[in-house]
Protein backbone atom coordinates (compact mmCIF):
# COMPACT_ATOMS: atom_id res chain seq x y z
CA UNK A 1 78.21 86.39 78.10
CA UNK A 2 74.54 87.27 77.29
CA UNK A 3 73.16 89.42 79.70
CA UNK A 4 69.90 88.40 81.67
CA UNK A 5 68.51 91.74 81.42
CA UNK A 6 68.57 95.53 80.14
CA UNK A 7 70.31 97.92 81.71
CA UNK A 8 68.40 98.98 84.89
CA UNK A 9 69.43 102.57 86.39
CA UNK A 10 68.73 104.01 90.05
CA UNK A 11 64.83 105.05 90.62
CA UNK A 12 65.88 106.69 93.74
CA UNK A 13 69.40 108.03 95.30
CA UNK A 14 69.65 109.60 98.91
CA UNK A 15 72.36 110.06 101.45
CA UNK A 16 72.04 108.29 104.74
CA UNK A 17 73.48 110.68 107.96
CA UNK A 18 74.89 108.22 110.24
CA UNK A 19 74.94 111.02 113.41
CA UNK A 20 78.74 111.22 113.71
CA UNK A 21 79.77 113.22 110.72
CA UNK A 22 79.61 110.66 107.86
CA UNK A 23 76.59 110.31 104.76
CA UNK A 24 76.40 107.05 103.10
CA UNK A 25 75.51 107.62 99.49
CA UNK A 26 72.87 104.75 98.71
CA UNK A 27 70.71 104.17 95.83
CA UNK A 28 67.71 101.96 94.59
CA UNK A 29 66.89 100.38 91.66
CA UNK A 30 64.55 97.95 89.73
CA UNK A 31 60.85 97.25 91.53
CA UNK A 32 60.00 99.58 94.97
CA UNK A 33 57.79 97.00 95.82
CA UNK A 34 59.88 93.88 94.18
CA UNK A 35 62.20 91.53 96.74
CA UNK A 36 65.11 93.70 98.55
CA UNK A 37 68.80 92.86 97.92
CA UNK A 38 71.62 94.57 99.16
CA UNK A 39 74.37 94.53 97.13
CA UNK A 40 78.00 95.47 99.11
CA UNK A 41 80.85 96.27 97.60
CA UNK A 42 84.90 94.98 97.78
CA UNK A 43 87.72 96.36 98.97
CA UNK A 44 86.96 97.95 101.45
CA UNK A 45 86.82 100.91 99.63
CA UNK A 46 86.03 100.12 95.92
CA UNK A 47 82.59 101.64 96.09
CA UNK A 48 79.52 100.74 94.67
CA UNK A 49 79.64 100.13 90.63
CA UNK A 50 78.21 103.62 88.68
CA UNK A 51 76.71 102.01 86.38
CA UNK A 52 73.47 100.32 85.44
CA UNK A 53 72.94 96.94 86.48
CA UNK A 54 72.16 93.68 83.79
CA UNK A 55 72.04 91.29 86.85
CA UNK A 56 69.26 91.21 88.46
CA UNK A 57 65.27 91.40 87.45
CA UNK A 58 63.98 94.54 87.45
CA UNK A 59 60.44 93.65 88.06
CA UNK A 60 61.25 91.28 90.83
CA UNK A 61 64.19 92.58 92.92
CA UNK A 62 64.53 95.72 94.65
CA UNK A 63 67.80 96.27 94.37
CA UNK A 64 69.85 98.79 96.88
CA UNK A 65 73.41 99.93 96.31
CA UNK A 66 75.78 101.55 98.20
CA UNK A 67 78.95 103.29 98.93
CA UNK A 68 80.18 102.07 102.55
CA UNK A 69 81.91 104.89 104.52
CA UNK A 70 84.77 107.41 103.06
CA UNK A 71 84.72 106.11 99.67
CA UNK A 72 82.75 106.38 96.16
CA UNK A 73 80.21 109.23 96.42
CA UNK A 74 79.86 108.78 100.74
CA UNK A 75 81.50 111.64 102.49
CA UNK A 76 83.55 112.63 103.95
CA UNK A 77 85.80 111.06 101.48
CA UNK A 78 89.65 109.04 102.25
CA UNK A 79 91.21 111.43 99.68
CA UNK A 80 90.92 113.85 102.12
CA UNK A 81 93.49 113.48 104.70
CA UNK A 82 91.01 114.91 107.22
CA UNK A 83 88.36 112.36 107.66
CA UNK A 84 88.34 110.70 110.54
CA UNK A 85 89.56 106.87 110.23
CA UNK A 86 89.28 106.06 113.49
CA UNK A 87 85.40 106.15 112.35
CA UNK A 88 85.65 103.71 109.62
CA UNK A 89 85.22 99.96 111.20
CA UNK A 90 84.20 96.98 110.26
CA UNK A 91 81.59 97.30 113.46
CA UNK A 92 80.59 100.80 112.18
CA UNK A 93 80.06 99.17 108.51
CA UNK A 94 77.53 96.62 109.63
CA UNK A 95 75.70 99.25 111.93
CA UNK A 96 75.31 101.43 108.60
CA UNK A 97 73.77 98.25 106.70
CA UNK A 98 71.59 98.20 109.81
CA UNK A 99 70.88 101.76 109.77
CA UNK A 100 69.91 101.73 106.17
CA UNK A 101 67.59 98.49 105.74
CA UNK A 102 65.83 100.90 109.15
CA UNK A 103 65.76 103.99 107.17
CA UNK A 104 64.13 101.99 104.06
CA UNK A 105 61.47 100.37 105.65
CA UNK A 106 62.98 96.74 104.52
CA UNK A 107 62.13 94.04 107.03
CA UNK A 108 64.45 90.98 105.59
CA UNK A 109 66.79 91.56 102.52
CA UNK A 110 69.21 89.05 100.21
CA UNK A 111 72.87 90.32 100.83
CA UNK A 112 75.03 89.69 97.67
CA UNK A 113 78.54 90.56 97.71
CA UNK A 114 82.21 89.64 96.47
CA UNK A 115 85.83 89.43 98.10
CA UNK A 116 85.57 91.76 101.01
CA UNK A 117 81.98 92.59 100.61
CA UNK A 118 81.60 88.46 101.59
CA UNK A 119 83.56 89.29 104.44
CA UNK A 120 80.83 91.93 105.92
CA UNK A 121 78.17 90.02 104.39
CA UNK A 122 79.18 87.41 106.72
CA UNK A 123 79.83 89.68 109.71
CA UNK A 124 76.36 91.27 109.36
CA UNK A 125 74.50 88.40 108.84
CA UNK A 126 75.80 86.63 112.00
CA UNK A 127 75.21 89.68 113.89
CA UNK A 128 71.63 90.22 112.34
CA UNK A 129 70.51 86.36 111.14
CA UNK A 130 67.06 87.55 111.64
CA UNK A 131 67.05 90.41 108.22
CA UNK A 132 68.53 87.97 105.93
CA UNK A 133 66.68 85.99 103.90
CA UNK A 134 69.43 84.68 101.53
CA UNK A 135 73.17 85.24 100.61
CA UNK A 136 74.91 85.18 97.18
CA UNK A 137 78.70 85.90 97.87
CA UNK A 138 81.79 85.01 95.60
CA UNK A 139 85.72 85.65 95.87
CA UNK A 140 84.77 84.28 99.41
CA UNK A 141 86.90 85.96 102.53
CA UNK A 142 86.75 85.94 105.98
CA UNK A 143 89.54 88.62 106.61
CA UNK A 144 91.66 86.51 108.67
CA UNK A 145 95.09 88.02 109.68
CA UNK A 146 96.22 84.53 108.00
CA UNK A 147 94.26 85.34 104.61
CA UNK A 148 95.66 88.87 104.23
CA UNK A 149 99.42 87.70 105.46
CA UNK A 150 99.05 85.52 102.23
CA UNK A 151 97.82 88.07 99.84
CA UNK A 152 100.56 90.84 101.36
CA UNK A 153 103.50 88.33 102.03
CA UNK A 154 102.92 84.57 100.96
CA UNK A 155 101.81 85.40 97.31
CA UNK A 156 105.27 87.14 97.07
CA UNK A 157 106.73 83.75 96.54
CA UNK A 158 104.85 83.68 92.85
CA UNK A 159 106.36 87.50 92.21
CA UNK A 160 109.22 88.17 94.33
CA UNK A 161 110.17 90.96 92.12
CA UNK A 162 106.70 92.80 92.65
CA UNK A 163 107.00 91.70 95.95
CA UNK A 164 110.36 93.12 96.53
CA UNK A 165 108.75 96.84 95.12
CA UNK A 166 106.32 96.39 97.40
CA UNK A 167 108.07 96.25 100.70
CA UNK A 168 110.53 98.63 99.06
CA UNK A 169 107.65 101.18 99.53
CA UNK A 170 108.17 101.28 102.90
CA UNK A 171 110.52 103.34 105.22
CA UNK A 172 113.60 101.04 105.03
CA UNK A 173 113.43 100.02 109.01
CA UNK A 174 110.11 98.99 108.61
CA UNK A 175 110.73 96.88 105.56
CA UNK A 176 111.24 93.16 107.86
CA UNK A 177 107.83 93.96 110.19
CA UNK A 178 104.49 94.42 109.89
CA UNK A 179 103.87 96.26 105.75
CA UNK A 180 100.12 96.74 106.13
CA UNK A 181 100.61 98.69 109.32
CA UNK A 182 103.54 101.11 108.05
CA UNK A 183 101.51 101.54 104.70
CA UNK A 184 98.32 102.57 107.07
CA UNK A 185 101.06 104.98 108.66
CA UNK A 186 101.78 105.97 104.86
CA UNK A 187 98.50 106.76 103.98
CA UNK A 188 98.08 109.29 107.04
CA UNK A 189 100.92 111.10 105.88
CA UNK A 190 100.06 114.98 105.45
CA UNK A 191 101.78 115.22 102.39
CA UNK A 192 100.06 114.10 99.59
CA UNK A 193 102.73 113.11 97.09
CA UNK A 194 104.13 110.89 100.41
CA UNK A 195 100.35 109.04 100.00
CA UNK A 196 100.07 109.18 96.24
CA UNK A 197 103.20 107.46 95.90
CA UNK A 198 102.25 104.98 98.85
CA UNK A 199 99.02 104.07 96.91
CA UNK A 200 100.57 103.65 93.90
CA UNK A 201 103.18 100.76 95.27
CA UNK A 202 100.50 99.01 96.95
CA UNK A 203 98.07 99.19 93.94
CA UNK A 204 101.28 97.31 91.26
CA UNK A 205 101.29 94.70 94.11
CA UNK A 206 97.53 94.16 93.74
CA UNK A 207 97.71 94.37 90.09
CA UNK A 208 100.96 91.62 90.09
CA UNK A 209 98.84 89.30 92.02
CA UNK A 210 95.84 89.39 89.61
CA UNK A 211 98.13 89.20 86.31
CA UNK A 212 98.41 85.48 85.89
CA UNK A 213 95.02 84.56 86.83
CA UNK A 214 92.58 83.47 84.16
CA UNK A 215 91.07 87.07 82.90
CA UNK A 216 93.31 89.15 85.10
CA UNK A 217 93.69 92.84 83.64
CA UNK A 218 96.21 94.96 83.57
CA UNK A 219 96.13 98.09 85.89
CA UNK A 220 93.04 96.05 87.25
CA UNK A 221 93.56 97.88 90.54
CA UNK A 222 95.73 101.07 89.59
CA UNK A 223 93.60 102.58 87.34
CA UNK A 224 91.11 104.36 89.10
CA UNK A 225 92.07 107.98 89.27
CA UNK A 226 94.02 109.76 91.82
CA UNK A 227 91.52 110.41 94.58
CA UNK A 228 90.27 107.34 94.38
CA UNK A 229 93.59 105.53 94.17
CA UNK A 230 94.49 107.17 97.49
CA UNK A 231 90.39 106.07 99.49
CA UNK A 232 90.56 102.49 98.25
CA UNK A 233 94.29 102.01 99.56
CA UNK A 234 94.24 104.37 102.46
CA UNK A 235 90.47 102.35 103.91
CA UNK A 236 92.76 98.80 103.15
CA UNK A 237 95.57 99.58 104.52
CA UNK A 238 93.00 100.95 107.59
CA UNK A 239 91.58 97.76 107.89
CA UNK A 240 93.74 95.04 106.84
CA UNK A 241 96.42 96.01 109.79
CA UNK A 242 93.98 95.94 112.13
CA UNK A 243 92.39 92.43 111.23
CA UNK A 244 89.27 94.59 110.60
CA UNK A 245 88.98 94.14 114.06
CA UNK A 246 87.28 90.71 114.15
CA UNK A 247 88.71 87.74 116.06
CA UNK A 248 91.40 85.24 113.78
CA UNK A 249 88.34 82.75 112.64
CA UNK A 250 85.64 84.19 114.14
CA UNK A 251 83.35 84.45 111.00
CA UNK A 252 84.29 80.69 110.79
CA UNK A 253 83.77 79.62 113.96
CA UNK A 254 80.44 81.84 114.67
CA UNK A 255 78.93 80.11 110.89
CA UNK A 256 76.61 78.28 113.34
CA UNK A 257 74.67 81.73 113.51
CA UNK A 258 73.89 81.56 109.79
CA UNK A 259 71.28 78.12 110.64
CA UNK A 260 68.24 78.31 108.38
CA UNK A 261 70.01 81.07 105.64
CA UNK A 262 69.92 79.18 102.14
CA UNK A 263 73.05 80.59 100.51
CA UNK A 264 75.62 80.02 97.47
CA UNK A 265 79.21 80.73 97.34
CA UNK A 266 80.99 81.39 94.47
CA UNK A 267 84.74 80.84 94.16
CA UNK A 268 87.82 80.35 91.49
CA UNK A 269 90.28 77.86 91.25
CA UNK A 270 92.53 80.13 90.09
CA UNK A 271 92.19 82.82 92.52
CA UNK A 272 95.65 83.95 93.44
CA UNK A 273 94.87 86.26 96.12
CA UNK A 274 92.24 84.39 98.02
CA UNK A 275 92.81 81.16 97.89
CA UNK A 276 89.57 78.25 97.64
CA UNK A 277 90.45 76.92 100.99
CA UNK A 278 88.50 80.18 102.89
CA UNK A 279 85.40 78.98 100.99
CA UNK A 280 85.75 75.20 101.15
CA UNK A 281 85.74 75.65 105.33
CA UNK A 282 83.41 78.10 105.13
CA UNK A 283 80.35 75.42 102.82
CA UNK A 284 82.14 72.87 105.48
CA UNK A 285 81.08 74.97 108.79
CA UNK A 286 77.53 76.36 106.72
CA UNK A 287 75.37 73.31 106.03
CA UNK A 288 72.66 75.51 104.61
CA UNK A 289 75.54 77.04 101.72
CA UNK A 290 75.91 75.51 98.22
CA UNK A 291 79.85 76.08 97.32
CA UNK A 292 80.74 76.03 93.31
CA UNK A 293 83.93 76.29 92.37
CA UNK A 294 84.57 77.82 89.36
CA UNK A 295 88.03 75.78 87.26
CA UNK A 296 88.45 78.65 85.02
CA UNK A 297 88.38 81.77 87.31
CA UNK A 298 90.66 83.45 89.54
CA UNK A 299 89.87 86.75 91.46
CA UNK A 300 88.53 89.00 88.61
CA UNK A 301 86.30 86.28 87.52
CA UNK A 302 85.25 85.11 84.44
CA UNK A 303 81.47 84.41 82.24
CA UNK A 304 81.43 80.71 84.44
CA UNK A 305 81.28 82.59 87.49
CA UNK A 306 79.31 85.26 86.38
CA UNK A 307 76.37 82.99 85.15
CA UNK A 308 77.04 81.37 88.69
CA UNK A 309 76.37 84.33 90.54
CA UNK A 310 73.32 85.22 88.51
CA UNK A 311 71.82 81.52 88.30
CA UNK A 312 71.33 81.72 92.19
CA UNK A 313 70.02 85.28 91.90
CA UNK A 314 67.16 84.00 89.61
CA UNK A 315 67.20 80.71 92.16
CA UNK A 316 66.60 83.72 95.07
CA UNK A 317 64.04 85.82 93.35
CA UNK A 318 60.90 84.42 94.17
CA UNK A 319 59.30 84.96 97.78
């Protein structure tokens, strides 16, 4: 894959106090005065990429990133086992993304984002139609209870033996009920080899799912290091087994909202863990989104989707 342009590094980082105890680590780079695009990470809690960005045109996009709450460089951080979860929802996320285009003086901004950054993408942007001007989302998902019951359960059926670790991980009578909620209780364990050992089961799930897919890596998921390990599965687990508190469908059934938003989604064939049908009813219920389909790409994605992903950033660029 040839990349577009150099490597572009922050002009400007900052922390963002959000009045109840948390600081959202954001930073800025390409043109101050070039075409603002928000770019929001997966998970939720992957954090924003630390490292420059070959994407997007440095003399026309003002480009922000950020860490969303209790992960990457925000604070307080998931590791801890003291920060305050009950802070951390999907409501609070999109009043931070409000919060910061405010504290940056940024009238309208593109919103570009992947797997469970789509998801708030979406949830912002029907919320706040009004301060997008475009969206540029792939690894599309909606966070249904239905979509994560397939990636936790129904994917199982492709590797029962992960699968079969994976529920192991839990306390034995909570093995036949609800996993995501008894690895949320995990993850508030005090004892940190209790929650180490919790993120590591969920993490060789994750990483089974992505093996056979076009490009999947091994340790994809598990190799971030301890602390971080603990966030990113801790803020899922958070999340995911409470349906990120948004209504089964209601990013699909509210689409009407996103009227008059030009938009392209971006989704494998092969993507194990999120399946294309989220994306093919979300271009059906979003007349003003472009859907491509990418036949050799799964979840981790792959040069076709990449060049996808950047062909409607250059599409976006101008005014």
């Amino acid at each position: 894959m040839v990349d577009l342009y150099p490597p572009t590094s922050p002009y400007d980082t900052g922390f963002l106090d959000t009045g109840d105890g948390n600081r959202i680590y954001y930073e800025q780079l390409g043109n101050p005065e070039g075409k603002p695009a928000l770019s929001v990470h997966g998970g939720p809690g992957s954090g924003a990429p630390q490292r420059p960005t070959k994407a997007w045109d440095p003399e026309c996009y003002r480009v922000i990133r950020y860490d969303q709450r209790n992960c990457g460089r925000s604070t307080p951080h998931a590791g801890d086992p003291s920060a305050d979860m009950s802070l951390n929802t999907t409501q609070h996320l999109i009043d931070d993304m409000e919060r910061l285009r405010e504290h940056l003086g940024i009238e309208r901004w593109l919103l570009n984002g992947a797997s469970w950054g789509s998801t708030l993408v979406l949830a912002y942007a029907q919320q706040h139609p009004g301060r997008v001007s475009e969206v540029v989302i792939q690894a599309v998902t909606t966070t249904r209870r239905s979509e994560t019951d397939w990636l936790y359960r129904g994917a199982g059926r492709f590797h029962p033996e992960a699968w079969d670790r994976f529920r192991g991980g839990v306390p034995e009578d909570e093995r036949d009920g609800d996993l995501l909620a008894a690895y949320a209780r995990l993850m508030e364990n005090p004892h940190r080899a209790i929650r180490e050992k919790a993120a590591a089961d969920w993490l060789a799930w994750e990483d089974a799912v992505i093996s056979n897919e076009p490009n999947g890596v091994p340790g994809m998921y598990s190799s971030r290091e301890v602390d971080a390990r603990i966030a990113f599965v801790r803020i899922c687990a958070h999340f995911f087994s409470n349906g990120a508190w948004l209504e089964e469908d209601q990013l699909l059934r509210n689409a009407h909202r996103l009227a008059g938003i030009p938009a392209v989604l971006v989704h494998g064939r092969h993507d194990m863990g999120s399946p294309v049908q989220t994306a093919w009813e979300l271009a059906k219920a979003w007349p003003d989104a472009r859907l491509y389909i990418i036949e050799d790409s799964g979840h981790a994605g792959s040069d076709a989707m990449h060049q996808a992903v950047r062909a409607a950033i250059e599409e976006f660029k101008k005014w």
